[in-house]
Protein backbone atom coordinates (compact mmCIF):
# COMPACT_ATOMS: atom_id res chain seq x y z
CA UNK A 1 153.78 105.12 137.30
CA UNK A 2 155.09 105.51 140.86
CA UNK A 3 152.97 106.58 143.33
CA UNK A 4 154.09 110.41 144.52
CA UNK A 5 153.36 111.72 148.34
CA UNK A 6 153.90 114.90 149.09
CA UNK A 7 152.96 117.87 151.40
CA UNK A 8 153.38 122.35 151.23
CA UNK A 9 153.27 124.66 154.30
CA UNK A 10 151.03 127.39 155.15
CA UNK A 11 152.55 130.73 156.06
CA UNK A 12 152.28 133.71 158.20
CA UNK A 13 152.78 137.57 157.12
CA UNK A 14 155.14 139.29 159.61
CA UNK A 15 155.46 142.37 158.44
CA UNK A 16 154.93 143.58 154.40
CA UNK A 17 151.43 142.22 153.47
CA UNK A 18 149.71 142.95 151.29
CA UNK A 19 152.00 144.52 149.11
CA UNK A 20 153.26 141.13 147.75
CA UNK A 21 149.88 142.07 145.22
CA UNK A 22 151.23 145.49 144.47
CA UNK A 23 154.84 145.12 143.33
CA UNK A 24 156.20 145.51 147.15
CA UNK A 25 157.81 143.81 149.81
CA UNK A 26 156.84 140.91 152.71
CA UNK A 27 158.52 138.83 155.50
CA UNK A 28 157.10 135.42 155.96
CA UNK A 29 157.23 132.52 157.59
CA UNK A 30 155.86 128.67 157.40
CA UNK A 31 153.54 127.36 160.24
CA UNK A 32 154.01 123.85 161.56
CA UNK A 33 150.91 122.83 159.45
CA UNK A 34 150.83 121.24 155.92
CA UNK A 35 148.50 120.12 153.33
CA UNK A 36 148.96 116.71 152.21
CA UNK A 37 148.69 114.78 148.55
CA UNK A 38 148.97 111.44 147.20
CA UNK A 39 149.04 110.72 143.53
CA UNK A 40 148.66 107.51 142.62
CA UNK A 41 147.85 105.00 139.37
CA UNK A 42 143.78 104.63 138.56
CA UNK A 43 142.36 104.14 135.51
CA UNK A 44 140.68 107.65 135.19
CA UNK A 45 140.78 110.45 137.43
CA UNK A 46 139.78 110.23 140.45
CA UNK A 47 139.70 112.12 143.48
CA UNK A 48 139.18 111.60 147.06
CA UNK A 49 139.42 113.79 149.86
CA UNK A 50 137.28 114.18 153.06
CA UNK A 51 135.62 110.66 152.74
CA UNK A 52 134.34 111.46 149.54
CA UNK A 53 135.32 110.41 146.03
CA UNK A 54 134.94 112.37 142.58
CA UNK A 55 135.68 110.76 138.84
CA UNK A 56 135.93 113.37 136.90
CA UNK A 57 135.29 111.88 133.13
CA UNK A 58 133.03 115.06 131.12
CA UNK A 59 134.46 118.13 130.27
CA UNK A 60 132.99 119.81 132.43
CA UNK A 61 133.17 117.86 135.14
CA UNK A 62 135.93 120.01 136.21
CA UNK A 63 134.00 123.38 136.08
CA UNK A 64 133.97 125.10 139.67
CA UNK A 65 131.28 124.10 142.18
CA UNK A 66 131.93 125.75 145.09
CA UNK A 67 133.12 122.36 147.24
CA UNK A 68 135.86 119.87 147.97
CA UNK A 69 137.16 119.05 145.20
CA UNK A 70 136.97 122.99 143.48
CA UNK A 71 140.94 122.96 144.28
CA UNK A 72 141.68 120.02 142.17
CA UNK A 73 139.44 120.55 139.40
CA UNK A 74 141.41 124.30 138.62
CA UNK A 75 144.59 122.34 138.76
CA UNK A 76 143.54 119.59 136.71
CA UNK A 77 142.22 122.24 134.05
CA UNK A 78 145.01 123.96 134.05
CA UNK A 79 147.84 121.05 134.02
CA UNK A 80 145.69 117.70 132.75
CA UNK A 81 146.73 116.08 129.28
CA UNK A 82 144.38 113.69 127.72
CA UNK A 83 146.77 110.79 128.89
CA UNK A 84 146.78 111.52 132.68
CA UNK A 85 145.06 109.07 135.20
CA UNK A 86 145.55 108.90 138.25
CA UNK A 87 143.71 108.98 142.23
CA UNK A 88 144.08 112.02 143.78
CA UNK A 89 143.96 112.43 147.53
CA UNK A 90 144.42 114.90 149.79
CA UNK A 91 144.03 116.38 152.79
CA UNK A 92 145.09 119.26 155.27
CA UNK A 93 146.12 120.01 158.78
CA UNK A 94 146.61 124.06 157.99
CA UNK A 95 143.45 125.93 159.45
CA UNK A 96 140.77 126.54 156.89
CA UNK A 97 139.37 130.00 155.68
CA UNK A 98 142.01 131.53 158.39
CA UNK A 99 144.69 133.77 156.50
CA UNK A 100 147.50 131.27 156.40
CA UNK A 101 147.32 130.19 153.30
CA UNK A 102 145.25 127.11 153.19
CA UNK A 103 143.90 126.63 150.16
CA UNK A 104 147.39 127.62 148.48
CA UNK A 105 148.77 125.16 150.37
CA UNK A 106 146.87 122.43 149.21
CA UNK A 107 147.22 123.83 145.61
CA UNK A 108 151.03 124.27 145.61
CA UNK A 109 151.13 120.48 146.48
CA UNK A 110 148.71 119.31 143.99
CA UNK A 111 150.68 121.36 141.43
CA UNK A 112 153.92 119.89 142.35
CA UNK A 113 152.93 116.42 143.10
CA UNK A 114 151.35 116.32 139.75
CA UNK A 115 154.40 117.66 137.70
CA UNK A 116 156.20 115.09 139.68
CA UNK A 117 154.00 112.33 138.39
CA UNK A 118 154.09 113.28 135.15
CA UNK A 119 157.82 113.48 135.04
CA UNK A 120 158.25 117.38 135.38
CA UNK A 121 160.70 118.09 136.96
CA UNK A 122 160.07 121.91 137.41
CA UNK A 123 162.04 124.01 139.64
CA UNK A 124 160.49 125.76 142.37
CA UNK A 125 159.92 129.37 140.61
CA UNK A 126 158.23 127.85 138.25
CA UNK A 127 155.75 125.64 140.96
CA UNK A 128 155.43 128.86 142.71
CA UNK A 129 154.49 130.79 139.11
CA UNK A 130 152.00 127.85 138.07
CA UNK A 131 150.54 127.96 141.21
CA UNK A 132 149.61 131.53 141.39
CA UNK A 133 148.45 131.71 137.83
CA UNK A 134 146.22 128.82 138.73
CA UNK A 135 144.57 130.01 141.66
CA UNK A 136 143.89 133.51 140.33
CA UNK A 137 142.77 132.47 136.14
CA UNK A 138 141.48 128.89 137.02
CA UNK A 139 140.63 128.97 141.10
CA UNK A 140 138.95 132.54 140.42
CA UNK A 141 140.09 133.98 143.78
CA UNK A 142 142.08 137.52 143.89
CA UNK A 143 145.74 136.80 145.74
CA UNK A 144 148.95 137.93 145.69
CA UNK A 145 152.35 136.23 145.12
CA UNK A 146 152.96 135.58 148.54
CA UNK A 147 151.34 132.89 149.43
CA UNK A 148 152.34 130.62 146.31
CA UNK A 149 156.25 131.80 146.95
CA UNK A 150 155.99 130.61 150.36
CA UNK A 151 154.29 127.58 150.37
CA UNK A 152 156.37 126.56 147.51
CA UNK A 153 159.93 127.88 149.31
CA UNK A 154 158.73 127.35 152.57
CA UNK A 155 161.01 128.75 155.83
CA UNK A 156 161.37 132.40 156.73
CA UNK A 157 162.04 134.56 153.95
CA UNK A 158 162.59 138.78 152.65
CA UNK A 159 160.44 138.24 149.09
CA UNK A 160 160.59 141.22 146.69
CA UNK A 161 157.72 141.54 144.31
CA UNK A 162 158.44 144.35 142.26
CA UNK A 163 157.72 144.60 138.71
CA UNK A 164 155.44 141.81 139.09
CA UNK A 165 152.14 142.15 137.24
CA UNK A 166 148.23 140.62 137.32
CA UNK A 167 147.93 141.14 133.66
CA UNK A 168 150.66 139.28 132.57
CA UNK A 169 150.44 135.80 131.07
CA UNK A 170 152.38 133.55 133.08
CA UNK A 171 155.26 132.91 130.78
CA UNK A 172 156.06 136.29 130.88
CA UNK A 173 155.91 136.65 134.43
CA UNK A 174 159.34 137.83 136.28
CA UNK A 175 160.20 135.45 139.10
CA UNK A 176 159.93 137.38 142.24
CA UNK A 177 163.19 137.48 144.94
CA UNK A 178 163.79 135.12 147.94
CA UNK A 179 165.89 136.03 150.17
CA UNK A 180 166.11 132.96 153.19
CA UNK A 181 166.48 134.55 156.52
CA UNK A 182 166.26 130.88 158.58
CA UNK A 183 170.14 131.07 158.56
CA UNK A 184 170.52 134.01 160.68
CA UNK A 185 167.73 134.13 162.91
CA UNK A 186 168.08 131.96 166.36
CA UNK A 187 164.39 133.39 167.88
CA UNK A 188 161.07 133.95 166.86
CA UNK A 189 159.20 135.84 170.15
CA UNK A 190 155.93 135.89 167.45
CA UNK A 191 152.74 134.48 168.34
CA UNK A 192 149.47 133.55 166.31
CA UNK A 193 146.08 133.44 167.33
CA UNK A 194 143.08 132.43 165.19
CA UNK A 195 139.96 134.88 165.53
CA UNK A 196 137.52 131.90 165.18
CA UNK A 197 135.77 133.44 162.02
CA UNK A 198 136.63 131.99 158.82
CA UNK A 199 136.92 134.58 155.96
CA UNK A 200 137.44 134.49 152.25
CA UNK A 201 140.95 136.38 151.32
CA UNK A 202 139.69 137.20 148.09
CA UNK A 203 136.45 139.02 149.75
CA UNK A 204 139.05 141.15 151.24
CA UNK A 205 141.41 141.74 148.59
CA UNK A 206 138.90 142.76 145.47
CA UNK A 207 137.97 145.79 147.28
CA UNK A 208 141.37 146.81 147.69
CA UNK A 209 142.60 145.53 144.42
CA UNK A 210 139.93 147.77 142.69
CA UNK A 211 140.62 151.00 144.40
CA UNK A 212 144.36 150.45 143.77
CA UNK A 213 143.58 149.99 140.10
CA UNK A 214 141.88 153.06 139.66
CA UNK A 215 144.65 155.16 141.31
CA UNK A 216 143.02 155.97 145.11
CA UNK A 217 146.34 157.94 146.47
CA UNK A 218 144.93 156.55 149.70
CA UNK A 219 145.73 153.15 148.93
CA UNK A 220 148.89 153.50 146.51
CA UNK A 221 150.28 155.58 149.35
CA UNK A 222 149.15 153.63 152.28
CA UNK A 223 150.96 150.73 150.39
CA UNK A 224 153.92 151.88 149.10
CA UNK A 225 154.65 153.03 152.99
CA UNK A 226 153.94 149.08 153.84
CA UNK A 227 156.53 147.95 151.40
CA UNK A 228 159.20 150.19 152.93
CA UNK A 229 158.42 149.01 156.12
CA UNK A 230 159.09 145.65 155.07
CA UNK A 231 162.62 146.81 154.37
CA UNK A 232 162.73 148.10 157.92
CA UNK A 233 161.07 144.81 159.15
CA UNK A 234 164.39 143.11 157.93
CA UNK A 235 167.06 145.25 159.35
CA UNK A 236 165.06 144.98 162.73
CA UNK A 237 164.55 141.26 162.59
CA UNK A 238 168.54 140.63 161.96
CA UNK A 239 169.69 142.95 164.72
CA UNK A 240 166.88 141.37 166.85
CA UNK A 241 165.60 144.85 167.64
CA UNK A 242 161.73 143.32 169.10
CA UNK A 243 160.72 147.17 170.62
CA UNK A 244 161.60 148.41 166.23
CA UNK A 245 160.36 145.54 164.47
CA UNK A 246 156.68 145.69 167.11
CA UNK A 247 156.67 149.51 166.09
CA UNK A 248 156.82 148.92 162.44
CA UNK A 249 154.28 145.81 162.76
CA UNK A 250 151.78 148.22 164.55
CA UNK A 251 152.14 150.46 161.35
CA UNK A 252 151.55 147.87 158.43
CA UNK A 253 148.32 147.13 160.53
CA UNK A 254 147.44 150.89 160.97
CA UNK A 255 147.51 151.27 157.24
CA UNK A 256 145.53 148.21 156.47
CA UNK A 257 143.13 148.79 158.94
CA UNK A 258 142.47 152.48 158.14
CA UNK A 259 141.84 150.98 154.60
CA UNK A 260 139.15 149.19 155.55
CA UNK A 261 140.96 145.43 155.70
CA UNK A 262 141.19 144.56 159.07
CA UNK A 263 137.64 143.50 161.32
CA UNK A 264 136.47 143.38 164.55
CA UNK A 265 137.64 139.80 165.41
CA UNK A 266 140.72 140.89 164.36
CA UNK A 267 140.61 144.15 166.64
CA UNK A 268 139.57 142.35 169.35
CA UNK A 269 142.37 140.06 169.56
CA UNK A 270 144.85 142.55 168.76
CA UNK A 271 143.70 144.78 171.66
CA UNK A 272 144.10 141.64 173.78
CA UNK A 273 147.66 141.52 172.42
CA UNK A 274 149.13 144.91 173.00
CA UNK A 275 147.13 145.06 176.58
CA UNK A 276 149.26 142.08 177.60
CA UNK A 277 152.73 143.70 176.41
CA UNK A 278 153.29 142.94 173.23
CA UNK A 279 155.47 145.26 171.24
CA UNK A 280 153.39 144.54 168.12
CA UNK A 281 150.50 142.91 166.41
CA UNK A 282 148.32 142.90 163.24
CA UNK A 283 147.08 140.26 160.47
CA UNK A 284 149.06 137.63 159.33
CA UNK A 285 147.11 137.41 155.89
CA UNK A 286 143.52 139.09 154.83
CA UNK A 287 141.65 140.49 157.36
CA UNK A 288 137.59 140.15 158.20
CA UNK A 289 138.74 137.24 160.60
CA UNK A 290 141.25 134.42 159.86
CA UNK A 291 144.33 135.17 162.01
CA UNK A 292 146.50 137.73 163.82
CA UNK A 293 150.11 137.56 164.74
CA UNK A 294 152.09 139.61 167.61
CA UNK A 295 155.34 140.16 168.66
CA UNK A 296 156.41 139.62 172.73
CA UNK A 297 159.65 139.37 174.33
CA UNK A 298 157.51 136.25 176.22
CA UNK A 299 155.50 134.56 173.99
CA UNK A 300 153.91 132.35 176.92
CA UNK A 301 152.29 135.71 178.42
CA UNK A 302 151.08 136.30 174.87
CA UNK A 303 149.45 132.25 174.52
CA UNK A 304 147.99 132.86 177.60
CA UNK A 305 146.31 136.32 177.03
CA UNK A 306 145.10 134.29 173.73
CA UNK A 307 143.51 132.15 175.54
CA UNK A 308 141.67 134.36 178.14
CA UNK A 309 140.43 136.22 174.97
CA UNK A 310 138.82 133.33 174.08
CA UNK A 311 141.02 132.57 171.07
CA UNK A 312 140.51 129.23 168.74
CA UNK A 313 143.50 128.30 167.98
CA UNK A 314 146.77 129.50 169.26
CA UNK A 315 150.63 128.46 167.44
CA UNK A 316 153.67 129.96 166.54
CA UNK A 317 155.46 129.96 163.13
CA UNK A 318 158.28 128.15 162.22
CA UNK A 319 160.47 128.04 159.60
CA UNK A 320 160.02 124.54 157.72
CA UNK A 321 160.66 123.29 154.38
CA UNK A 322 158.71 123.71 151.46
CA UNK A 323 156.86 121.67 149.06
CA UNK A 324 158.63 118.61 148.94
CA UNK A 325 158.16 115.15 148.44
CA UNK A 326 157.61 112.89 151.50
CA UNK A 327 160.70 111.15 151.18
CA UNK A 328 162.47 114.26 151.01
CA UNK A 329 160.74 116.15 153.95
CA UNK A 330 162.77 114.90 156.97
CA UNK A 331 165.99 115.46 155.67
CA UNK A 332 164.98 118.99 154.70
CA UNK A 333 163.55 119.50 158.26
CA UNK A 334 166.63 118.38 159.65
CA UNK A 335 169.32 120.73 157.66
CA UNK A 336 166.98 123.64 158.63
CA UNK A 337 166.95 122.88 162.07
CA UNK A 338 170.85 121.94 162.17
CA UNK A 339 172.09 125.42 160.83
CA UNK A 340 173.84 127.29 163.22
CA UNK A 341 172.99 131.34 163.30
CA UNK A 342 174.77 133.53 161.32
CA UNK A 343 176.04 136.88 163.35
């Protein structure tokens, strides 16, 4: 077989999140970091990554154990067929444990590469399905849809989640709406800023998840208000309205921090934020740590204020192409970057 490189995005939450687990509505956009496969011939399966190589042979050799290689052991139970060999490796450039989606990442383009290898030749709703299914039934952690849809779609996009549902088997999931914005935006004033405390997304989310479940007005309330804002997010963002779009950013994080889902790392860069003039700020994924994102007019003031607050790791999104193939990736790259504005 030929040997398959590819690479998926990680993402950001503008405005939206987390309704993308409750049947609502996010804006998001790709980060200029990517998680990175190669797939080629062995004679088992093997995988490398880090310096260190598994062979997975037993059964149960791919049961979770809570290191490297946990991410390719749920794909390869979910996807493997008794004739498959081949080495895995992988690795990643998108910020660990930080909100923007890096173990999806690296899942999204183990899923694809895979299918590729095999011959599958799966369109992208059904990577981004797959890939979901995988990392809540076989990677055991509690997540949404956004973070699958966007590392597989990759750019900046208006998803719609409704009617989608955690009980269902995947194939009778309903594919979720993407709606690209890249073509019509020309600016994105929006700054990120890693808290420097790594987190777990699903430690976050289960909480929340189970109060939602058992009908807490609080939180059906708090999130139905987030997906509308969303829909305000959108209008704002085309008509490059900053002072709106900050406004209704500084409400999604209200909500999820009244519920409990924000943290002080994340309060204490997002206090840093608004002191030096942004117009909004709040999580760009789970809170408890991981990363913020905020809105200003001059995103330089913003880096800078970052840095005085003693922020990790500072970056901006951009809108970039999916999961793709290697050979694919520049060409992608280069019609997103070539479009001209629309309106």
């Amino acid at each position: 077989m030929k040997t398959v490189q590819c690479s998926a995005p990680g993402r950001c939450g503008i405005i939206g999140n987390p309704t993308d687990m409750y049947g609502g509505s996010v804006i998001s956009c790709t980060i200029p970091f990517r998680a990175h496969v190669t797939i080629e011939p062995c004679d088992g399966i093997e995988v490398v990554t880090a310096g260190q190589t598994r062979r997975f042979e037993a059964p149960d050799d791919l049961d979770l154990r809570d290191d490297l290689f946990d991410v390719a052991r749920a794909v390869l139970g979910y996807l493997r067929n008794e004739t498959l060999t081949c080495r895995i490796t992988y690795a990643s450039d998108v910020p660990m444990s930080s909100g923007v989606s890096s173990s999806t990442a690296l899942l999204v383009a183990l899923v694809f590469g895979l299918m590729r290898y095999q011959g599958n030749q799966a369109h992208l709703y059904t990577v981004a399905e797959v890939s979901r299914y995988i990392e809540l039934n076989h990677f055991r952690v509690v997540c949404g849809y956004q973070d699958a849809y966007m590392c597989t779609f990759g750019g900046l996009n208006y998803m719609d989640f409704r009617n989608k549902q955690f009980y269902r088997h995947a194939a009778e999931e309903l594919y979720a709406t993407i709606e690209p914005l890249t073509p019509f935006i020309s600016e994105l004033p929006l700054v990120l800023a890693h808290t420097g405390v790594q987190h777990s997304s699903d430690a976050v989310h289960k909480p929340l998840r189970e109060r939602w479940l058992e009908g807490d007005p609080e939180v059906r309330q708090g999130y139905e208000e987030i997906a509308r804002l969303a829909q305000e997010g959108k209008k704002a963002l085309l008509a490059r309205d900053w002072p709106r779009l900050g406004a209704l950013m500084n409400r999604n994080h209200a909500i999820q921090r009244d519920l409990g889902g924000s943290g002080e790392s994340n309060e204490r860069l997002i206090q840093a934020a608004l002191a030096a003039g942004a117009l909004g700020a709040k999580l760009a994924g789970a809170g408890g740590g991981g990363t913020i994102i905020a809105l200003h007019p001059e995103p330089e003031v913003l880096e800078r204020a970052f840095e005085q607050a003693g922020s990790e790791r500072i970056f901006r999104p951009q809108p970039g192409p999916g999961v793709c193939l290697d050979e694919e990736h520049e060409h992608i790259a280069a019609t997103m970057q070539n479009r001209q504005p629309v309106g």
